[in-house]
N, C-alpha and C. Protein backbone atom coordinates (compact mmCIF):
# COMPACT_ATOMS: atom_id res chain seq x y z
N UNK A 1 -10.90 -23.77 -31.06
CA UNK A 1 -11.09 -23.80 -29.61
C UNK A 1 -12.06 -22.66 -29.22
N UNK A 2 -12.98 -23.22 -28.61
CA UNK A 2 -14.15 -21.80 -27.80
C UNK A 2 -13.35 -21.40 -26.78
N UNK A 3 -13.47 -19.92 -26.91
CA UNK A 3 -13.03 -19.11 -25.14
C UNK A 3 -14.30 -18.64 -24.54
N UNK A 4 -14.72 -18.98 -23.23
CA UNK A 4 -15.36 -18.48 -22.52
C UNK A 4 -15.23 -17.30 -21.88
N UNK A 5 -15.22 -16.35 -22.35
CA UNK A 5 -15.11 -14.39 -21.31
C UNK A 5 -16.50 -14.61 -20.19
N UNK A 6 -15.71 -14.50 -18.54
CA UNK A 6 -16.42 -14.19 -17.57
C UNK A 6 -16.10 -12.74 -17.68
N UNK A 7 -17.23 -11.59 -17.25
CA UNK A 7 -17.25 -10.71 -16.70
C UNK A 7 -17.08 -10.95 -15.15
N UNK A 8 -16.31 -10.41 -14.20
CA UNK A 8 -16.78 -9.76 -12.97
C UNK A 8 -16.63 -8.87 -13.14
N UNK A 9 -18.13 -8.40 -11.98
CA UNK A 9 -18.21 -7.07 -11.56
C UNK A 9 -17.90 -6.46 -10.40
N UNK A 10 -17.60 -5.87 -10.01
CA UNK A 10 -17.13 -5.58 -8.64
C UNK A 10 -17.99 -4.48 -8.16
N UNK A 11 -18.27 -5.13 -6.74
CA UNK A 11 -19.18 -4.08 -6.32
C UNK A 11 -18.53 -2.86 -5.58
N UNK A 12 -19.35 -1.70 -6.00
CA UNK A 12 -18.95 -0.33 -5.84
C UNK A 12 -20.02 -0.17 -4.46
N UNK A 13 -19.45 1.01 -3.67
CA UNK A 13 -20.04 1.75 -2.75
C UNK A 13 -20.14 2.99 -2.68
N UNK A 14 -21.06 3.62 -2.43
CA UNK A 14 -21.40 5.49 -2.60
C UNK A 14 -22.49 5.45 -0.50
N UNK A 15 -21.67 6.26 -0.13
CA UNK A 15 -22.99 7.37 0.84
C UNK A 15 -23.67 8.59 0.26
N UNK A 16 -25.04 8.82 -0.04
CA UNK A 16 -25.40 9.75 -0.30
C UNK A 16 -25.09 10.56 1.28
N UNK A 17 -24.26 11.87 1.23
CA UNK A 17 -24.03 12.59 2.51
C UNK A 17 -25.46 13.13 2.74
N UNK A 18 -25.92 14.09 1.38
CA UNK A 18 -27.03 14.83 1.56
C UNK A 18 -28.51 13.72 2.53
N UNK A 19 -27.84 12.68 2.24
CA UNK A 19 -29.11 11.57 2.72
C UNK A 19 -29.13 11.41 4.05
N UNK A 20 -27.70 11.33 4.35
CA UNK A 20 -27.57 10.43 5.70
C UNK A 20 -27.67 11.15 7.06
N UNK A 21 -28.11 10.70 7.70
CA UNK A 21 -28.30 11.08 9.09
C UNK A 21 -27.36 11.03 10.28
N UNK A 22 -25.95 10.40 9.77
CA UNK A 22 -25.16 10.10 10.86
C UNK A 22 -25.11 8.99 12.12
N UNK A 23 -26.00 8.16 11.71
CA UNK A 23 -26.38 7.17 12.59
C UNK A 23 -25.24 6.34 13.46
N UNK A 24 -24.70 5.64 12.18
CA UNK A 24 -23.38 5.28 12.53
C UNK A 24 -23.69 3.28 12.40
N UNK A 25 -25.16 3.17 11.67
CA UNK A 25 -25.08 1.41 11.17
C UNK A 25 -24.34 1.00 10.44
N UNK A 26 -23.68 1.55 9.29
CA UNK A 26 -23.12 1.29 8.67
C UNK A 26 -21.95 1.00 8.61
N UNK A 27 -21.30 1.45 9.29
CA UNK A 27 -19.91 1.25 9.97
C UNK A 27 -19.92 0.06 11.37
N UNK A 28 -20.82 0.06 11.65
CA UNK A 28 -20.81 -0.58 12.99
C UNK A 28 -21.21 -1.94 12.66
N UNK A 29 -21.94 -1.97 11.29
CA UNK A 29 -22.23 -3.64 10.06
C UNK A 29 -21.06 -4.12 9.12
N UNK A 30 -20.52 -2.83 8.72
CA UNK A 30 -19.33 -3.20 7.77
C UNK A 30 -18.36 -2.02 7.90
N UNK A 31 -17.71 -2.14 9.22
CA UNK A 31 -15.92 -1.32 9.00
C UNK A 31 -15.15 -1.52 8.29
N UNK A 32 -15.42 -2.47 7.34
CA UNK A 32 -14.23 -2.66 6.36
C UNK A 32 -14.28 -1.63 4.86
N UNK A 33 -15.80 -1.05 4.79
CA UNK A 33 -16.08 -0.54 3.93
C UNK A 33 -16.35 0.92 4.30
N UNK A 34 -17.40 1.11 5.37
CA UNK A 34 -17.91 2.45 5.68
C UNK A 34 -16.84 2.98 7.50
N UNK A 35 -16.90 4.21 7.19
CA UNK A 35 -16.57 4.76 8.40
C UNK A 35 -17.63 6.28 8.65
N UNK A 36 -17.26 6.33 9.97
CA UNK A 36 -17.95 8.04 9.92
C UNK A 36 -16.75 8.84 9.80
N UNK A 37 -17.24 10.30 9.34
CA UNK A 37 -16.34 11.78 9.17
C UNK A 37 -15.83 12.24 9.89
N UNK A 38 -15.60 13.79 9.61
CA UNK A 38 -15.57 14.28 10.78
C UNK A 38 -16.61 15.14 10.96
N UNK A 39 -17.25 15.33 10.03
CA UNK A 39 -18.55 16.00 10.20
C UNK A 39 -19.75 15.14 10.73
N UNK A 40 -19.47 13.65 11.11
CA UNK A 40 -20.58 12.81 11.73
C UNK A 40 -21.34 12.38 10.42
N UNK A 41 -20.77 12.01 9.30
CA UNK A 41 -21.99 11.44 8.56
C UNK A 41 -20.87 9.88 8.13
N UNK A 42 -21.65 9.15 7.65
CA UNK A 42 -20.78 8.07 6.98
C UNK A 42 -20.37 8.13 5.70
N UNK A 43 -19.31 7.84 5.41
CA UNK A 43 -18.75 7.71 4.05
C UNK A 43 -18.12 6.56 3.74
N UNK A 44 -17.64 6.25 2.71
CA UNK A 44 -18.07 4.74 1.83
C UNK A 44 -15.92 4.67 1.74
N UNK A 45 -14.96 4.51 2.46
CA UNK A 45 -13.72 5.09 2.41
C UNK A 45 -13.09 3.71 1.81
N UNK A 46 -13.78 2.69 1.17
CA UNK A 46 -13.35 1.72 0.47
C UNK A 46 -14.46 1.96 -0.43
N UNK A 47 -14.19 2.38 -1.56
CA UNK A 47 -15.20 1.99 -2.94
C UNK A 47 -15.63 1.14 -3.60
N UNK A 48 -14.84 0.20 -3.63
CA UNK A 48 -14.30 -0.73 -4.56
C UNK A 48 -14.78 -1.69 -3.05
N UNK A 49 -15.72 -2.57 -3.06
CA UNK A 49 -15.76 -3.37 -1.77
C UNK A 49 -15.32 -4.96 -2.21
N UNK A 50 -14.55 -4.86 -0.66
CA UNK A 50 -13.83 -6.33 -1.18
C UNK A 50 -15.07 -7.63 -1.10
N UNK A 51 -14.55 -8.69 -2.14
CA UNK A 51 -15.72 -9.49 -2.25
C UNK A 51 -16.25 -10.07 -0.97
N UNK A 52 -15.27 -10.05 -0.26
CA UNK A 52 -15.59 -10.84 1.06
C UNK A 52 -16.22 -10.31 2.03
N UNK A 53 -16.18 -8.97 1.87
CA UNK A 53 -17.34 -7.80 2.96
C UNK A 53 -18.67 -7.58 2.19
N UNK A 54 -18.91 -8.22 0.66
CA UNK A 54 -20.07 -7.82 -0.12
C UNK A 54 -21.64 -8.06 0.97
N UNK A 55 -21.61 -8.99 1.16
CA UNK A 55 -22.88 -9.71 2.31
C UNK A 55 -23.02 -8.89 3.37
N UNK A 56 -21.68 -7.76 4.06
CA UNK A 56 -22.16 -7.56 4.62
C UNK A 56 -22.16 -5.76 4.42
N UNK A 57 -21.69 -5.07 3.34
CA UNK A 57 -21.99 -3.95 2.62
C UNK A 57 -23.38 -4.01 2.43
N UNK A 58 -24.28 -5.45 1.71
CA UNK A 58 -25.23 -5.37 1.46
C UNK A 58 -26.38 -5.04 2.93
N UNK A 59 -26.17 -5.75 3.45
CA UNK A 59 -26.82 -5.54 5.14
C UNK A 59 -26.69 -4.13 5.57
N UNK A 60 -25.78 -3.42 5.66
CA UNK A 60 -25.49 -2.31 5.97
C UNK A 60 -26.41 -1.57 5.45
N UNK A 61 -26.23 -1.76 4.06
CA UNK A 61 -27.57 -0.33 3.00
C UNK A 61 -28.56 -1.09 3.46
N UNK A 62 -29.49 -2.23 3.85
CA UNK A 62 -30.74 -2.37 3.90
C UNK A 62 -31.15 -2.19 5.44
N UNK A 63 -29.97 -2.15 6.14
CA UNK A 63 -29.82 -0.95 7.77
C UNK A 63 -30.43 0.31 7.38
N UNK A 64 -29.75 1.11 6.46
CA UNK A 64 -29.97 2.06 6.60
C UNK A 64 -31.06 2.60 6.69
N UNK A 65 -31.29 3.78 7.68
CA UNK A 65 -32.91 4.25 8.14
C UNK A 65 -33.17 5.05 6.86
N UNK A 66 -32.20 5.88 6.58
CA UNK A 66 -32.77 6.94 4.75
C UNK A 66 -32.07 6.43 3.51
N UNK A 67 -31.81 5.12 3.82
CA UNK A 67 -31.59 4.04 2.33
C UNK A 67 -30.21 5.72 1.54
N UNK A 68 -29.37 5.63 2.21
CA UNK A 68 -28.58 6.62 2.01
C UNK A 68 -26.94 5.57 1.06
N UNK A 69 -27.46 4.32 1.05
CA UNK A 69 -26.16 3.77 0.96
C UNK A 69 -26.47 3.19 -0.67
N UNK A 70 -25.52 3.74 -1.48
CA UNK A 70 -25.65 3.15 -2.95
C UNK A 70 -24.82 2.03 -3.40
N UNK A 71 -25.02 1.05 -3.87
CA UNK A 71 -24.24 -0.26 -3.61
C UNK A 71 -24.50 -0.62 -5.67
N UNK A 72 -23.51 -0.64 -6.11
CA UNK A 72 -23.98 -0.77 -7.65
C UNK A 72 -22.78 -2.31 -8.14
């Protein structure tokens, strides 16, 4: 009998802080993934993004004005 092994990958999320400007697109495209601080910058407070917010994690980083959002 052949077994077929799928990989999934699951997509990860990073804010570069040093990057970001505090805008606040990212959160305001995908709350399920990004929020702001308390220092006013955004951070990524789901890592692990659920598959069903991926489309719009992805939108979010191509929002971003200093491409501050790492999506792997």
């Amino acid at each position: 009998m052949n077994r077929i092994l799928l990989e999934v990958k699951e997509m990860m999320a990073h804010v570069e802080k040093d990057v970001c400007i505090g805008c606040g697109a990212c959160p305001s495209i995908c709350p399920e993934v990004f929020e702001m601080d308390e220092d006013g910058l955004a951070i990524a407070f789901q890592e692990h993004v659920p598959e069903n917010q991926e489309a719009l994690a992805e939108e979010a980083a191509e929002s971003c004005p200093t491409e501050a959002i790492i999506l792997s």
